[in-house]
PDB file of N, CA and C in Angstrom:
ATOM      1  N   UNK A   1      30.850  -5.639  46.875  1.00  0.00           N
ATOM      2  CA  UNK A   1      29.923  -4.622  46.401  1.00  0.00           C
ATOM      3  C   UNK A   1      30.723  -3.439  45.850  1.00  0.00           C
ATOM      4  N   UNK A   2      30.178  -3.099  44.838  1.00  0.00           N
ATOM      5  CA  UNK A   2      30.664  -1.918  43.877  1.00  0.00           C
ATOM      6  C   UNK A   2      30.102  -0.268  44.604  1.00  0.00           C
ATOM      7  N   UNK A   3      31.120   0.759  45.079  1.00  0.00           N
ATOM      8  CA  UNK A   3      30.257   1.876  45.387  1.00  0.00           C
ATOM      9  C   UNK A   3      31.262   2.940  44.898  1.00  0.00           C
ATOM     10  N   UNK A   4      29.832   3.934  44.022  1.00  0.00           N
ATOM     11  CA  UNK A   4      30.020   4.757  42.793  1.00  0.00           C
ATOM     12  C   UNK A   4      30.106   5.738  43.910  1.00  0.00           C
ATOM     13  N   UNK A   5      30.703   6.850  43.841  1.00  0.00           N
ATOM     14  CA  UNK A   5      30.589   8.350  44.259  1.00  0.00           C
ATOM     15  C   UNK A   5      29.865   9.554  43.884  1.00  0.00           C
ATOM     16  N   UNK A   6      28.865  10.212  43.808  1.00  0.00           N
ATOM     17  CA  UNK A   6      27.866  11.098  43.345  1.00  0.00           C
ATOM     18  C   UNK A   6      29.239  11.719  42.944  1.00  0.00           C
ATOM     19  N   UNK A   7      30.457  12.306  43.032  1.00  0.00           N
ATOM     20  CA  UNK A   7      30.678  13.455  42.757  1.00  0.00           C
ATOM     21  C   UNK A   7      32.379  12.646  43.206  1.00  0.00           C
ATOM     22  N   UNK A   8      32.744  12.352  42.464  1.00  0.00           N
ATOM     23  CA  UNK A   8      34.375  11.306  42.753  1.00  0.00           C
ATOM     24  C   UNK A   8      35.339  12.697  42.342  1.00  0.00           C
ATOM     25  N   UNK A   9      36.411  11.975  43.320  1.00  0.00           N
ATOM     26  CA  UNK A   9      37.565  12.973  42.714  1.00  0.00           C
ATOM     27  C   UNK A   9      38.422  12.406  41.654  1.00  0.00           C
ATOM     28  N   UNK A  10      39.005  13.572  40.969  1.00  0.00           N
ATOM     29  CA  UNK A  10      39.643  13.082  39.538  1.00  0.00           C
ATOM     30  C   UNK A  10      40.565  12.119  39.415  1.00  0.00           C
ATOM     31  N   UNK A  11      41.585  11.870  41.012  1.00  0.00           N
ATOM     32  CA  UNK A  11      42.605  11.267  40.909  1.00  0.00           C
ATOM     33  C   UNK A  11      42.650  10.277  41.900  1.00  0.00           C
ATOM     34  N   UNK A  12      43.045   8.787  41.737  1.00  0.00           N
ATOM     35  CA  UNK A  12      42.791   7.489  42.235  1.00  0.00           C
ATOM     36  C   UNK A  12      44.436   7.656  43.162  1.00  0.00           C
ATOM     37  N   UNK A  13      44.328   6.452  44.063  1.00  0.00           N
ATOM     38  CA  UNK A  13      45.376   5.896  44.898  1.00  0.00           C
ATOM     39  C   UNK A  13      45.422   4.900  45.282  1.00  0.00           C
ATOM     40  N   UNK A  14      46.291   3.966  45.425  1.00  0.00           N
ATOM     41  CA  UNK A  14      46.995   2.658  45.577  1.00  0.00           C
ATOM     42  C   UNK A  14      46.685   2.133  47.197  1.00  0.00           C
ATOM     43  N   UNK A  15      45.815   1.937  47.408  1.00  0.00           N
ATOM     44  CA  UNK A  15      45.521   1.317  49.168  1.00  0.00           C
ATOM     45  C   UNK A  15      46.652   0.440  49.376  1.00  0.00           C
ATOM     46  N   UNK A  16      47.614   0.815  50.600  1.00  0.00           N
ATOM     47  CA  UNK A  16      48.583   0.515  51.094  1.00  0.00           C
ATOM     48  C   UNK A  16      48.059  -1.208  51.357  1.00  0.00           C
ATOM     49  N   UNK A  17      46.903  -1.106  51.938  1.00  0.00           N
ATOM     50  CA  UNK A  17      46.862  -2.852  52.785  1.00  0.00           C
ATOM     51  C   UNK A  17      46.339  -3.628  51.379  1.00  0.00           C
ATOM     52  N   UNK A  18      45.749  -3.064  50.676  1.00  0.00           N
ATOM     53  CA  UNK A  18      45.350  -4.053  49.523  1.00  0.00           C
ATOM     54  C   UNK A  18      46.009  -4.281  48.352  1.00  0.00           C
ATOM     55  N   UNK A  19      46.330  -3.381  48.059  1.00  0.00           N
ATOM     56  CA  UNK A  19      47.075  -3.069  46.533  1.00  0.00           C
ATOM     57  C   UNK A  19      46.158  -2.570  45.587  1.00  0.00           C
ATOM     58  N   UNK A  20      45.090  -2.400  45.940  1.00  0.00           N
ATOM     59  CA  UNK A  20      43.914  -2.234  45.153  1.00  0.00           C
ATOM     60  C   UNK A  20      43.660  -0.573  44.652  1.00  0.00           C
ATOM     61  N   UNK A  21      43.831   0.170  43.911  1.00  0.00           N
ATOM     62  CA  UNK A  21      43.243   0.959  43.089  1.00  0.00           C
ATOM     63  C   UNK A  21      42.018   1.815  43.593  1.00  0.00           C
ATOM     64  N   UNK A  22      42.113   3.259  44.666  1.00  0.00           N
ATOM     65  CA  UNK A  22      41.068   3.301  44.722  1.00  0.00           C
ATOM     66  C   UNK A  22      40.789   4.485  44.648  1.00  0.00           C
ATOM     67  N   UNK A  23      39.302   5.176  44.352  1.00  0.00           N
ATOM     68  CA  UNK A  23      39.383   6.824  44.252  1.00  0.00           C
ATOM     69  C   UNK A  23      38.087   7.261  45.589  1.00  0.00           C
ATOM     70  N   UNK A  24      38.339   8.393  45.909  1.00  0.00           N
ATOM     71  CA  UNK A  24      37.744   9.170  47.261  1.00  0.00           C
ATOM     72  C   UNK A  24      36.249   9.931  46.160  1.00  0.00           C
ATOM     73  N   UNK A  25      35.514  10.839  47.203  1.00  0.00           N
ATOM     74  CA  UNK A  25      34.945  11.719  47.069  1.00  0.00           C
ATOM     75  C   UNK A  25      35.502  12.885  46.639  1.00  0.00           C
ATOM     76  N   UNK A  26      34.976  13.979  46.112  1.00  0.00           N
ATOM     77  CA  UNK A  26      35.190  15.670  46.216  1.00  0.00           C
ATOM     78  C   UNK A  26      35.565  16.117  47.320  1.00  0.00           C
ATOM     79  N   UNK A  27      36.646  16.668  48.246  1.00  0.00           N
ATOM     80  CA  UNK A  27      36.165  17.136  49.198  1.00  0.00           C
ATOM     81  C   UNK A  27      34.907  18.114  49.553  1.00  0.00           C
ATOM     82  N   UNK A  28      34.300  18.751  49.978  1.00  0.00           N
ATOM     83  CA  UNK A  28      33.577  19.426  50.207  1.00  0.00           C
ATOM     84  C   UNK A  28      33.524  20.851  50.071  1.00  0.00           C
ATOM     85  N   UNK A  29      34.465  21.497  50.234  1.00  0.00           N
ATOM     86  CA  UNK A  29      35.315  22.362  49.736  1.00  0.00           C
ATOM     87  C   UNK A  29      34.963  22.628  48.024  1.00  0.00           C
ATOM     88  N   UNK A  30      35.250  21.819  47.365  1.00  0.00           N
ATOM     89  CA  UNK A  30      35.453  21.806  45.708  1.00  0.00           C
ATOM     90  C   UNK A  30      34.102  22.333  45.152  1.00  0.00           C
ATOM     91  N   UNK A  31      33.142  21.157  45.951  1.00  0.00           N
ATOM     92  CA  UNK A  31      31.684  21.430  45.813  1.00  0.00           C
ATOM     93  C   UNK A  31      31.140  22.947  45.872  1.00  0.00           C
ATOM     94  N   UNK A  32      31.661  22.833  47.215  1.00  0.00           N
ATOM     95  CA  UNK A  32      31.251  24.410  47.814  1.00  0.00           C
ATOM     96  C   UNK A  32      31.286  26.036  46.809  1.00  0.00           C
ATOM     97  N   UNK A  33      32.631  25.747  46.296  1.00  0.00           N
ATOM     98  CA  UNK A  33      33.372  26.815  45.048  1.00  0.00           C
ATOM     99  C   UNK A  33      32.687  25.961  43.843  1.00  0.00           C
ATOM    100  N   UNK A  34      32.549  25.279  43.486  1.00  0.00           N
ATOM    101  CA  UNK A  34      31.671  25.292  42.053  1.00  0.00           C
ATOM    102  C   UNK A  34      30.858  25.517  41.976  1.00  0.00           C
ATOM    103  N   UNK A  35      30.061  25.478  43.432  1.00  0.00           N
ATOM    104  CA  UNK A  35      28.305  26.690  43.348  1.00  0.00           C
ATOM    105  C   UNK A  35      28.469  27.586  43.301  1.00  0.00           C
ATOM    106  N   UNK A  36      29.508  28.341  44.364  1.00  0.00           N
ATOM    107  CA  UNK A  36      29.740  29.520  44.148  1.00  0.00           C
ATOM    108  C   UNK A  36      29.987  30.130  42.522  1.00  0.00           C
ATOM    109  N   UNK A  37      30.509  29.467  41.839  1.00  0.00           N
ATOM    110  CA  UNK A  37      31.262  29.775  40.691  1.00  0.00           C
ATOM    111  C   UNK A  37      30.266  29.471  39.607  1.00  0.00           C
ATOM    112  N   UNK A  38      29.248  28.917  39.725  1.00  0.00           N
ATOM    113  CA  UNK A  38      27.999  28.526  38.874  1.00  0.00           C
ATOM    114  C   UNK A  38      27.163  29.988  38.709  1.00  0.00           C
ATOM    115  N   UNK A  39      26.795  30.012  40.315  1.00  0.00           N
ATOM    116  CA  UNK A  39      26.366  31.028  40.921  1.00  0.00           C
ATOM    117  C   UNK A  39      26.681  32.660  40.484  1.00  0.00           C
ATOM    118  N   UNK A  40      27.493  32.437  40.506  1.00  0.00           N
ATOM    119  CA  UNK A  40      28.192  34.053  40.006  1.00  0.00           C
ATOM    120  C   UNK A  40      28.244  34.212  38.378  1.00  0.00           C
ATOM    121  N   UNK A  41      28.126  33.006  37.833  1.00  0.00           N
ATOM    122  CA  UNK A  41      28.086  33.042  36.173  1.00  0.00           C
ATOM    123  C   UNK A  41      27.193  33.025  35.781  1.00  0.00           C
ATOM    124  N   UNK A  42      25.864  32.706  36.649  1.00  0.00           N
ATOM    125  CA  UNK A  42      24.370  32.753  36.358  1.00  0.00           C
ATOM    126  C   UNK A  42      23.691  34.295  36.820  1.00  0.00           C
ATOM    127  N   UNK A  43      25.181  35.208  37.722  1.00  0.00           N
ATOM    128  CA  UNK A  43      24.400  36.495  38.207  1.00  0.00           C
ATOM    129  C   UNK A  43      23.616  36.098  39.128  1.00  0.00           C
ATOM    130  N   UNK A  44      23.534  35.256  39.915  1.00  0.00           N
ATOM    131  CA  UNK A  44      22.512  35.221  40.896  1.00  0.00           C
ATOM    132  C   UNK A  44      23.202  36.073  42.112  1.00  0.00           C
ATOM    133  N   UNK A  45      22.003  37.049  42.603  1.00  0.00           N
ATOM    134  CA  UNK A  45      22.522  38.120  43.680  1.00  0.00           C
ATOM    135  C   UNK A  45      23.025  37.210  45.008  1.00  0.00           C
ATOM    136  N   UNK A  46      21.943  36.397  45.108  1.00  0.00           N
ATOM    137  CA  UNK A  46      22.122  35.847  46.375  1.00  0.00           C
ATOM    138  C   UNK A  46      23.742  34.973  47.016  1.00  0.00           C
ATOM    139  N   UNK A  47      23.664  34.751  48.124  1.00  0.00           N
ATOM    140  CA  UNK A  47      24.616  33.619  48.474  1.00  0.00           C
ATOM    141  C   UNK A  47      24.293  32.477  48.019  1.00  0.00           C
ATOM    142  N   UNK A  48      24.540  31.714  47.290  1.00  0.00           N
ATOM    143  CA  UNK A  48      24.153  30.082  46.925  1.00  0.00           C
ATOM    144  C   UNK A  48      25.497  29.323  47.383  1.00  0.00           C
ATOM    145  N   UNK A  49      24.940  28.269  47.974  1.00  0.00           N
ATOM    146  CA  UNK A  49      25.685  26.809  48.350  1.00  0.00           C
ATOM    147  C   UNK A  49      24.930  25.718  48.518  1.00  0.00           C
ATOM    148  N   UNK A  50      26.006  24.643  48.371  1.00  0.00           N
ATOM    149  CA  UNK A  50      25.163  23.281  48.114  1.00  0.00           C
ATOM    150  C   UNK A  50      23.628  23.305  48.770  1.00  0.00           C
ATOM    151  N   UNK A  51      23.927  23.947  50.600  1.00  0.00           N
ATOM    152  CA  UNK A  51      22.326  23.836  51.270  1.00  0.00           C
ATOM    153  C   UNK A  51      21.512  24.585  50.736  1.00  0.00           C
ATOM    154  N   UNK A  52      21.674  25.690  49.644  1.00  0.00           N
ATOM    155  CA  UNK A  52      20.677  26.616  49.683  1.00  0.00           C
ATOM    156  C   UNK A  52      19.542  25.285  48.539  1.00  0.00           C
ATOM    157  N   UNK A  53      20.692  24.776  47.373  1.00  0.00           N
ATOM    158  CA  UNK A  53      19.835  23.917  46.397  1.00  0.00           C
ATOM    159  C   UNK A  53      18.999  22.691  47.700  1.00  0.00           C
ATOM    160  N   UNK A  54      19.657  21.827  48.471  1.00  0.00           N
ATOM    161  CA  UNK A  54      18.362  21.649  49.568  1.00  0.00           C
ATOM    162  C   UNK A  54      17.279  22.348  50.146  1.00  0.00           C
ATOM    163  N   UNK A  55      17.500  23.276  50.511  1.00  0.00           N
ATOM    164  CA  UNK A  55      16.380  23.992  50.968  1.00  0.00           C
ATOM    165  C   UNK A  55      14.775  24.613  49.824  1.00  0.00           C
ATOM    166  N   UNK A  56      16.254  24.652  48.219  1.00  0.00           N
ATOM    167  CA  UNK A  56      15.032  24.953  47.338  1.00  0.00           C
ATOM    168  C   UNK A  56      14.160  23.895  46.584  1.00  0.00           C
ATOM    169  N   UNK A  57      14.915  22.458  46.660  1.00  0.00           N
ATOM    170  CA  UNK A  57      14.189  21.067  46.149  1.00  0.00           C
ATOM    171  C   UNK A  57      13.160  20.256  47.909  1.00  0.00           C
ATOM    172  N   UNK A  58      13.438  21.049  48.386  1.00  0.00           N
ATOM    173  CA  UNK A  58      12.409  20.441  49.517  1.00  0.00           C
ATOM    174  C   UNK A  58      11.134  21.209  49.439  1.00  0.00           C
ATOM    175  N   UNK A  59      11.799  23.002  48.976  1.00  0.00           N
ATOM    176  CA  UNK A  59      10.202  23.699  49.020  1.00  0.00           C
ATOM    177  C   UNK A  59       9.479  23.272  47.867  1.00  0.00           C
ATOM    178  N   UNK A  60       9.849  22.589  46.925  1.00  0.00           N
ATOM    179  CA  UNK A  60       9.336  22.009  45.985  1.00  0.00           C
ATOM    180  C   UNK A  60       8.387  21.210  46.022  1.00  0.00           C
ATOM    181  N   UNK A  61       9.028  19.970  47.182  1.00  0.00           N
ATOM    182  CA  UNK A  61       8.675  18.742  47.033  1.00  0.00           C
ATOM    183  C   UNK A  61       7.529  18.515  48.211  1.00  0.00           C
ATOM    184  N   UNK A  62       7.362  19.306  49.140  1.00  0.00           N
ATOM    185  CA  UNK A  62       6.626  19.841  50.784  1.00  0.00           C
ATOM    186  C   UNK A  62       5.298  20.685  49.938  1.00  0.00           C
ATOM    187  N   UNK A  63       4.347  20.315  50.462  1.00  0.00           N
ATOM    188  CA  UNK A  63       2.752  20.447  49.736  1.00  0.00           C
ATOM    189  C   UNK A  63       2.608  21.844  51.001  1.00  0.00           C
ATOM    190  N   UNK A  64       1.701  22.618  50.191  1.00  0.00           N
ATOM    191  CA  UNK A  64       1.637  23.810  50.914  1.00  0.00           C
ATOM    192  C   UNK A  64       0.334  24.055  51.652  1.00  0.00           C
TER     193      UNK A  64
END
């Protein structure tokens, strides 16, 4: 089975037991600073991070 990464990191590595070619996730971290950095280029006052965009696609999706 083939598994894609929502959000892969740029640079691949050589699995010691296989020989096989393989690439990780973003750490979490990376994520974290590109909201921030979205965030601050959009002027938004608030704190934004990844949870805040959860919290705002659930009040969305949650019937009132």
């Amino acid at each position: 089975m083939i598994w894609h990464w929502v959000f892969p990191a740029s640079r691949t590595h050589v699995d010691a037991a296989t020989g096989k070619e393989r690439r990780h996730h973003l750490h979490e971290s990376v994520l974290q600073r590109a909201v921030r950095q979205a965030a601050a280029r959009a002027h938004v006052a608030q704190v934004a991070t990844p949870h805040t965009m959860r919290h705002y696609a659930e009040s969305l999706i949650m019937p009132s």
